[in-house]
PDB file of N, CA and C in Angstrom:
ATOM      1  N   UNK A   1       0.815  -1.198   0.000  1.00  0.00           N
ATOM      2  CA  UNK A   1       0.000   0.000   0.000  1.00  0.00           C
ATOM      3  C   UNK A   1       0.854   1.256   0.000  1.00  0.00           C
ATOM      4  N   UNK A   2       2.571   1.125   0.395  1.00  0.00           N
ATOM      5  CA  UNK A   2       3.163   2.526   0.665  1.00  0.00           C
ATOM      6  C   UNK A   2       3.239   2.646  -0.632  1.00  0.00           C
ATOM      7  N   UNK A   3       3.426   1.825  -1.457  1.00  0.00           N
ATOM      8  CA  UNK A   3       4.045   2.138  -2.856  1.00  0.00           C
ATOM      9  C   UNK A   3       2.424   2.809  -3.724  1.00  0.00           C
ATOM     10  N   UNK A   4       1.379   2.588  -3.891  1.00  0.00           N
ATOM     11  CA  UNK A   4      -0.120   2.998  -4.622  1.00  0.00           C
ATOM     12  C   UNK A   4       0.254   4.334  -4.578  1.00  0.00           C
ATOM     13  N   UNK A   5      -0.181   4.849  -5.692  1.00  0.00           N
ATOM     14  CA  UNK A   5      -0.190   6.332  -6.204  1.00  0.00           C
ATOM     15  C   UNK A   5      -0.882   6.995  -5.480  1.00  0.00           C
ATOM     16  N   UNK A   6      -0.389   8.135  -5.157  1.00  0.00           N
ATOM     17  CA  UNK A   6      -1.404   9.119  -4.020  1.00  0.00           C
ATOM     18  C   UNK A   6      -2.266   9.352  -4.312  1.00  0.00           C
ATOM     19  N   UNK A   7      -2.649   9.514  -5.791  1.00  0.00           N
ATOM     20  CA  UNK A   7      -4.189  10.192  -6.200  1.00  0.00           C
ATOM     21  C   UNK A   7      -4.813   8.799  -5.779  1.00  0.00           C
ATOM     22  N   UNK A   8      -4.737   7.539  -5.923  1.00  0.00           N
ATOM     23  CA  UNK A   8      -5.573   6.273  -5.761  1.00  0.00           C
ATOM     24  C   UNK A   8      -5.768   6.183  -4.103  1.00  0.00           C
ATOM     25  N   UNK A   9      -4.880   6.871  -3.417  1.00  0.00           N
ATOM     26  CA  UNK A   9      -5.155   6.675  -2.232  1.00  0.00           C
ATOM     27  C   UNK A   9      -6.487   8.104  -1.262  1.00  0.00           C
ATOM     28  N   UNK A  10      -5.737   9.197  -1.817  1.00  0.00           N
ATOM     29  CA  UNK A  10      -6.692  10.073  -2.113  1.00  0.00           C
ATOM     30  C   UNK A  10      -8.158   9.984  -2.237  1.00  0.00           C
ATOM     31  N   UNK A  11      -7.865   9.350  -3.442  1.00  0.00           N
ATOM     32  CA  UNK A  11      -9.540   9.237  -3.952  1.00  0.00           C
ATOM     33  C   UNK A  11     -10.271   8.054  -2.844  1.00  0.00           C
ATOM     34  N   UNK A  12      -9.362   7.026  -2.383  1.00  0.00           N
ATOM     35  CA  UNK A  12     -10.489   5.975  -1.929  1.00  0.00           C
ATOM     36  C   UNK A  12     -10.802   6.811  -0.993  1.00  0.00           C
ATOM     37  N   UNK A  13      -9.976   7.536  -0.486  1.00  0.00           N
ATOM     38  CA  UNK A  13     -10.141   7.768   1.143  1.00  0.00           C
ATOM     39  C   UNK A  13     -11.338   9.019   0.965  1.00  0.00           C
ATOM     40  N   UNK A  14     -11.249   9.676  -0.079  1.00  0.00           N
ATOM     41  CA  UNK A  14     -12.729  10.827  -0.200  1.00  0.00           C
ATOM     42  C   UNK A  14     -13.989  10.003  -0.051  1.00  0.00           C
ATOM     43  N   UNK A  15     -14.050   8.554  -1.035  1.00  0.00           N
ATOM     44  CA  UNK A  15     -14.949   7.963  -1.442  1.00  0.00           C
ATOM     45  C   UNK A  15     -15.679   7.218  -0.056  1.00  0.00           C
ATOM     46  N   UNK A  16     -14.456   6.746   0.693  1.00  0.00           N
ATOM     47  CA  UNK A  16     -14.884   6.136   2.486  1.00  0.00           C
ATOM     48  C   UNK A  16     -15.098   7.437   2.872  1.00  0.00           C
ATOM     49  N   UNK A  17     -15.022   8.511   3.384  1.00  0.00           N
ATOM     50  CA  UNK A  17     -15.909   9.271   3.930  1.00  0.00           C
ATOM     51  C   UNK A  17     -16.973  10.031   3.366  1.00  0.00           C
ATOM     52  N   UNK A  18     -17.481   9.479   1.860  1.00  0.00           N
ATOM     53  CA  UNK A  18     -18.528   9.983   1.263  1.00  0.00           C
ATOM     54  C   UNK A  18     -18.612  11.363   0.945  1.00  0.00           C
ATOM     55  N   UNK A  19     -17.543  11.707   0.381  1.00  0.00           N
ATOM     56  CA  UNK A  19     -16.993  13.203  -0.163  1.00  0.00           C
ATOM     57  C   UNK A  19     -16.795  12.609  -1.850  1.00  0.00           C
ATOM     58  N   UNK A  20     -17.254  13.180  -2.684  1.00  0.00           N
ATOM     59  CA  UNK A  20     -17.139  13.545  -4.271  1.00  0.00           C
ATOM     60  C   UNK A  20     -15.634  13.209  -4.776  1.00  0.00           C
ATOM     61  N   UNK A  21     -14.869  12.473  -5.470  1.00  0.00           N
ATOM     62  CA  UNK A  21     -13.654  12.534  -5.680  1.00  0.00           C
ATOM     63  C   UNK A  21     -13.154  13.623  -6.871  1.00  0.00           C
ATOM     64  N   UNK A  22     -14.239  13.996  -7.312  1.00  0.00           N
ATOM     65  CA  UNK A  22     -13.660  15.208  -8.416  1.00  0.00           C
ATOM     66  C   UNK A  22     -14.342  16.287  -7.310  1.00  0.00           C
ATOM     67  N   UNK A  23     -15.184  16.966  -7.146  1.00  0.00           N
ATOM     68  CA  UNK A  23     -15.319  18.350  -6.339  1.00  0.00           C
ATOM     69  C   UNK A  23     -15.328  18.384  -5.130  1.00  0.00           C
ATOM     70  N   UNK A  24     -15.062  17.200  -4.213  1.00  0.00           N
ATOM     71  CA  UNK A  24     -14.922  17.367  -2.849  1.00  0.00           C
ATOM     72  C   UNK A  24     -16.306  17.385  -2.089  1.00  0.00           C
ATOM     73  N   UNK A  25     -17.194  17.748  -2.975  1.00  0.00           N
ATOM     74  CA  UNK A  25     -18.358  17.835  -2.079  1.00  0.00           C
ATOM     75  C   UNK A  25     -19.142  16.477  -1.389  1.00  0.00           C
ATOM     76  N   UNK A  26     -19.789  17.062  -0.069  1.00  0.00           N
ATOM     77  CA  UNK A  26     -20.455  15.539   0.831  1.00  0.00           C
ATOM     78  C   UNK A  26     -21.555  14.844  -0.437  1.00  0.00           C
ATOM     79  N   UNK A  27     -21.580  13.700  -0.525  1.00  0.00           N
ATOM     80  CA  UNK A  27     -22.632  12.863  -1.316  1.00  0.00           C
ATOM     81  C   UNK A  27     -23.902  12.902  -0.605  1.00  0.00           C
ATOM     82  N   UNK A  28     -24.072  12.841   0.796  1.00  0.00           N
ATOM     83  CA  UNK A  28     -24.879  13.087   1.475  1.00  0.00           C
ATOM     84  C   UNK A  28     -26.266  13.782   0.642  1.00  0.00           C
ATOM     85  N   UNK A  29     -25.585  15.147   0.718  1.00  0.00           N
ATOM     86  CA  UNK A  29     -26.312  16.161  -0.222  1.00  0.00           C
ATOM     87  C   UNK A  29     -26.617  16.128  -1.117  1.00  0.00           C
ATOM     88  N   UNK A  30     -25.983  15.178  -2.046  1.00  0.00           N
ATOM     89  CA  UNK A  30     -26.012  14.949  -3.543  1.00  0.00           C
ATOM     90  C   UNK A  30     -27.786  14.266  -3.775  1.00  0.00           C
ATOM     91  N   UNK A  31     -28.448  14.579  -5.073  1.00  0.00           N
ATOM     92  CA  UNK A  31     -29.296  13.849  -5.816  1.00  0.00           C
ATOM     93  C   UNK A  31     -29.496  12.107  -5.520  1.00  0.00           C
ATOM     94  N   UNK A  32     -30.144  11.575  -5.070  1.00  0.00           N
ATOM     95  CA  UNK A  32     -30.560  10.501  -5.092  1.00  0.00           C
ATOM     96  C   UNK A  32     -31.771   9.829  -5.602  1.00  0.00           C
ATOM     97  N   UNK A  33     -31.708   8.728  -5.847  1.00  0.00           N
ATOM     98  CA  UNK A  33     -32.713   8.063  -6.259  1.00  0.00           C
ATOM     99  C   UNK A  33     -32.467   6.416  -5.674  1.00  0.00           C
ATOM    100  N   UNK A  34     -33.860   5.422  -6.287  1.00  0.00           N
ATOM    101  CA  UNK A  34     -33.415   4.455  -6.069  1.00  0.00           C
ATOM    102  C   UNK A  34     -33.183   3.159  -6.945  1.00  0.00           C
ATOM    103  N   UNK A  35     -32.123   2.866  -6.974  1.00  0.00           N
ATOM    104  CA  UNK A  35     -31.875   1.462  -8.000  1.00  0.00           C
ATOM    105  C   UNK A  35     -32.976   0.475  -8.802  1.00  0.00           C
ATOM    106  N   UNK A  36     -32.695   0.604  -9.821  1.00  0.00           N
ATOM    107  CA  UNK A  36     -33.801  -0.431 -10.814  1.00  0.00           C
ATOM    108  C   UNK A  36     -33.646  -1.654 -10.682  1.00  0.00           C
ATOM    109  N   UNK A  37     -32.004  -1.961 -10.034  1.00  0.00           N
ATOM    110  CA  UNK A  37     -31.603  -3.485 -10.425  1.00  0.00           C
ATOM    111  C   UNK A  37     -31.478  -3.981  -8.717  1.00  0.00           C
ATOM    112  N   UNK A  38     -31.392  -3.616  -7.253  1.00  0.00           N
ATOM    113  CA  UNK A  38     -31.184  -3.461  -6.227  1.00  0.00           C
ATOM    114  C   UNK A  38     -32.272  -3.046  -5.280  1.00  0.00           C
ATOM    115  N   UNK A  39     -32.367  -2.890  -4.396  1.00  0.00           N
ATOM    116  CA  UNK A  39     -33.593  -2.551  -3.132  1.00  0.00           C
ATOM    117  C   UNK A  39     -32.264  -1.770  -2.250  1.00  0.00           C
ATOM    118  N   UNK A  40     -31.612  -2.765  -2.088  1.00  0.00           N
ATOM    119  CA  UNK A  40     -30.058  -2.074  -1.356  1.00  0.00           C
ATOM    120  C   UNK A  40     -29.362  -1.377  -1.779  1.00  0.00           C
ATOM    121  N   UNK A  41     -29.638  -0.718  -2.884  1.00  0.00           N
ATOM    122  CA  UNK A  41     -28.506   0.201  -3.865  1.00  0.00           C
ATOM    123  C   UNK A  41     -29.490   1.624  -4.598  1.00  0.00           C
ATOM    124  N   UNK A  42     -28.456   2.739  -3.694  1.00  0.00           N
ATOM    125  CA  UNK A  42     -28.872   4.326  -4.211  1.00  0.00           C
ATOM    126  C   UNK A  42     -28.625   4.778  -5.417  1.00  0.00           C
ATOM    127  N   UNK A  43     -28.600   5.337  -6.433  1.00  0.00           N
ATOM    128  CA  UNK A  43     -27.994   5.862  -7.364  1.00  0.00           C
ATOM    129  C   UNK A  43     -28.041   7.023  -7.142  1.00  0.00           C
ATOM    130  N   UNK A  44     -26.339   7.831  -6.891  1.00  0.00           N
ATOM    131  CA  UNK A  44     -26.125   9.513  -6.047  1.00  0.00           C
ATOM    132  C   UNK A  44     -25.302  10.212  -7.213  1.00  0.00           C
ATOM    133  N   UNK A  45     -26.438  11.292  -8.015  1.00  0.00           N
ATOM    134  CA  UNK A  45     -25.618  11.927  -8.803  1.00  0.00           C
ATOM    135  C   UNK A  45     -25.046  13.462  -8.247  1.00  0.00           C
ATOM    136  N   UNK A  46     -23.815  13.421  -8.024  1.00  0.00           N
ATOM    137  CA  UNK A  46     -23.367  14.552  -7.516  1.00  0.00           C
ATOM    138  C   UNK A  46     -23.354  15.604  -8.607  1.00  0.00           C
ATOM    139  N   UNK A  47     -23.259  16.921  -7.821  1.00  0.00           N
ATOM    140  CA  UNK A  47     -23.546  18.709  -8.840  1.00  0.00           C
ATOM    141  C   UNK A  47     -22.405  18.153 -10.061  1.00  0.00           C
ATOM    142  N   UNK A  48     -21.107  17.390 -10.238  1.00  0.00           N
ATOM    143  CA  UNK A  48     -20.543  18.040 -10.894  1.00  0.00           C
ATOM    144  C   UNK A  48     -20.508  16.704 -11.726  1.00  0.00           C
ATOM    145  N   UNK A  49     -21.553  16.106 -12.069  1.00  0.00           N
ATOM    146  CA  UNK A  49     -22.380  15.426 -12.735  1.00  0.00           C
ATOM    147  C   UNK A  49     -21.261  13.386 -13.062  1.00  0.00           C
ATOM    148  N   UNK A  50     -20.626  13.502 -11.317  1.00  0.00           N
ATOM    149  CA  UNK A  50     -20.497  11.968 -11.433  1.00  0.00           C
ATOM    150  C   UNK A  50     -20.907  11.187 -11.004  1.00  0.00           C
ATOM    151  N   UNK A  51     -21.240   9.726 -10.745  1.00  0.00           N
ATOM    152  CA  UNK A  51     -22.517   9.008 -10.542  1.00  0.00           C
ATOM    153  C   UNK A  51     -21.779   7.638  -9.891  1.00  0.00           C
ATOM    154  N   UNK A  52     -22.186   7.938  -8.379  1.00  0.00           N
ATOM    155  CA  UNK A  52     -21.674   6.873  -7.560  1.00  0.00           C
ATOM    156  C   UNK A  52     -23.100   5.992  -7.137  1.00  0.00           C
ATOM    157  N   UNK A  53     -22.500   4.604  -6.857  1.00  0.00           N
ATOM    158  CA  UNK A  53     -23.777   3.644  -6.106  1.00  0.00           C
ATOM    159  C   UNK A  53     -23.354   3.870  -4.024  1.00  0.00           C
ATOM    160  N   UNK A  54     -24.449   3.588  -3.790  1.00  0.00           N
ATOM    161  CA  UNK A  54     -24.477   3.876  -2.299  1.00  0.00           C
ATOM    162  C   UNK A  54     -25.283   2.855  -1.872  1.00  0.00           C
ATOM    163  N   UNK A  55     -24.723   1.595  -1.100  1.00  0.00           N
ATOM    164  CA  UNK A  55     -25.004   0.337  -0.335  1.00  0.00           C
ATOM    165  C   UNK A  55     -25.230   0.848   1.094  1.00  0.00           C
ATOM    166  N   UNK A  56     -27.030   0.692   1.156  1.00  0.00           N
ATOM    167  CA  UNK A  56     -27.428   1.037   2.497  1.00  0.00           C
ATOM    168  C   UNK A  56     -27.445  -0.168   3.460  1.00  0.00           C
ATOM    169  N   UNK A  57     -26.377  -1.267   3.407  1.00  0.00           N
ATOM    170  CA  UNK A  57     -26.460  -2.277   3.853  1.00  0.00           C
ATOM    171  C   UNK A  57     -25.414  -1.863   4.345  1.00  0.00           C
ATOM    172  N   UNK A  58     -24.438  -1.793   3.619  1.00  0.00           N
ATOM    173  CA  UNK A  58     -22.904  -1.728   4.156  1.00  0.00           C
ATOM    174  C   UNK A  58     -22.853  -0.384   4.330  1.00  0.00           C
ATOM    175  N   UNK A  59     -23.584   0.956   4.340  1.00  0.00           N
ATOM    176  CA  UNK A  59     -22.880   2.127   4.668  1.00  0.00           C
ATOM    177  C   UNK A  59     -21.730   2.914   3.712  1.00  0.00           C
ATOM    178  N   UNK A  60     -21.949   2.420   2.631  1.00  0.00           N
ATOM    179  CA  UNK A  60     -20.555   2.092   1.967  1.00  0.00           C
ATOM    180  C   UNK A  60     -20.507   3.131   0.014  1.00  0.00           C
ATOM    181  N   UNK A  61     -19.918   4.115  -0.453  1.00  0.00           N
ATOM    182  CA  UNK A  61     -19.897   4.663  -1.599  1.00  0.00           C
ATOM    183  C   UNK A  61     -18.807   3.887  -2.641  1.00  0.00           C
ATOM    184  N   UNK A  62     -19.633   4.000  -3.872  1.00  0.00           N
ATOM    185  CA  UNK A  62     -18.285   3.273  -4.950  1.00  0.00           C
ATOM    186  C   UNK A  62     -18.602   4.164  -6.303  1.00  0.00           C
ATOM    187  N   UNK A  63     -17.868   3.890  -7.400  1.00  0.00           N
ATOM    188  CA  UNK A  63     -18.351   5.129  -8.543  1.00  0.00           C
ATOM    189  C   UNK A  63     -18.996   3.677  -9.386  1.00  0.00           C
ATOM    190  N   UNK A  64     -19.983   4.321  -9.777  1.00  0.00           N
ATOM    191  CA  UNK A  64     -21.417   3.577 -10.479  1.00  0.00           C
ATOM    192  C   UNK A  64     -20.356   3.151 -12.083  1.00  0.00           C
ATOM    193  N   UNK A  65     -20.409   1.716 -12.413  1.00  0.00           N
ATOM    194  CA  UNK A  65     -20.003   1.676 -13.498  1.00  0.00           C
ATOM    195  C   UNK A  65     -20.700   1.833 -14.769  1.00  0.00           C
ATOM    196  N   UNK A  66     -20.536   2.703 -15.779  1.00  0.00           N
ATOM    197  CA  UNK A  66     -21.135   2.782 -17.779  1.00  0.00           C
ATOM    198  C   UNK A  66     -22.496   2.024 -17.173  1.00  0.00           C
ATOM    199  N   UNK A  67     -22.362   0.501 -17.499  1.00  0.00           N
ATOM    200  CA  UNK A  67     -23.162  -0.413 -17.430  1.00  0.00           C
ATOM    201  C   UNK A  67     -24.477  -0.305 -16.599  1.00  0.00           C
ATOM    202  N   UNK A  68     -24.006   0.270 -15.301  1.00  0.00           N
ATOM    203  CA  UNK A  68     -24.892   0.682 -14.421  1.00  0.00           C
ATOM    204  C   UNK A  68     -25.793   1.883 -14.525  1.00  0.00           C
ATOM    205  N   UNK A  69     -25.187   2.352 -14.789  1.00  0.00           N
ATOM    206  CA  UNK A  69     -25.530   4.224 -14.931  1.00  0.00           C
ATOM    207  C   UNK A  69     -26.403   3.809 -16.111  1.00  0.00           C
ATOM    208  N   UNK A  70     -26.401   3.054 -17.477  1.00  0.00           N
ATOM    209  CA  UNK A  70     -27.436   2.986 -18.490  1.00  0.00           C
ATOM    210  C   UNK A  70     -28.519   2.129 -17.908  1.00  0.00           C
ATOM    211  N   UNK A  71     -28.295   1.145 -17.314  1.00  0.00           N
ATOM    212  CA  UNK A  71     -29.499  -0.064 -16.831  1.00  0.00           C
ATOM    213  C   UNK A  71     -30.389   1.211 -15.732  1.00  0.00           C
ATOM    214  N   UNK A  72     -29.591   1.890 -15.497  1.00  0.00           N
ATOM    215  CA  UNK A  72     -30.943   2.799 -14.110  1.00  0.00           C
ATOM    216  C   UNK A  72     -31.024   4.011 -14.714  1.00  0.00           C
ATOM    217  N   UNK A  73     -30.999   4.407 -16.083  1.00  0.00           N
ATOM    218  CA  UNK A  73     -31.133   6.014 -16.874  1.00  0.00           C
ATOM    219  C   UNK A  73     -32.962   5.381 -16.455  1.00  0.00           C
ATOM    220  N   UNK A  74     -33.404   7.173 -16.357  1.00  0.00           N
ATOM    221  CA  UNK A  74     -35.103   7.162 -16.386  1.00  0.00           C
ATOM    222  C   UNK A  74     -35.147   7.084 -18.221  1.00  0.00           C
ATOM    223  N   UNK A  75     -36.133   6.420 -18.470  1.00  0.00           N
ATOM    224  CA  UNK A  75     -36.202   6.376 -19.929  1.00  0.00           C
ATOM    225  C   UNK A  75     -36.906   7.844 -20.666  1.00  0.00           C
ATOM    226  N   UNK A  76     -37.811   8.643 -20.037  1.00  0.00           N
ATOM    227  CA  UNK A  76     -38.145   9.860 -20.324  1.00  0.00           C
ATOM    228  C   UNK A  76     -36.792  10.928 -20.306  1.00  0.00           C
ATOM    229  N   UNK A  77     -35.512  10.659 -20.110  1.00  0.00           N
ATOM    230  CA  UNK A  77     -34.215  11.772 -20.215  1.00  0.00           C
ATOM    231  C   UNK A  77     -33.641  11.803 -21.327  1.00  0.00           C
ATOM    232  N   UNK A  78     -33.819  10.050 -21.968  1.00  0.00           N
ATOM    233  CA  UNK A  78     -33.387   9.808 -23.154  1.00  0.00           C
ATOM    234  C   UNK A  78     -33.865  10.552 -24.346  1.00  0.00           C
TER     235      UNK A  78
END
């Protein structure tokens, strides 16, 4: 772990306390909704338009992958 690039360490560590890894801002605050594919899974689009999943099981933020982000688009945005 001493050797991982600082930005990778950086970023996880924004992402465990649920801070934005591009603008810093709390996710908390951010846009939510709830998962198409999950019961346990948020979809949190933050202001500066990146799109993390949020596990209300585990407490826990990750960044929403392509795949994901299209399976839970509202179909009226399209």
């Amino acid at each position: 772990m001493v050797w991982q690039p600082i930005k990778s360490r950086v970023q996880s560590e924004l992402i465990k306390r649920g801070h934005c890894v591009a603008c810093c801002k709390s996710l908390s605050e951010a846009d939510r909704r709830p998962s198409a594919q999950n019961d346990h899974l948020e979809i949190v689009s933050c202001t500066c338009r990146r799109v993390y999943l949020y596990d209300k099981r585990l407490n826990h933020y990750r960044r929403a992958l392509d795949e994901e982000v299209a399976a839970n688009q509202n179909p009226t945005l399209q």
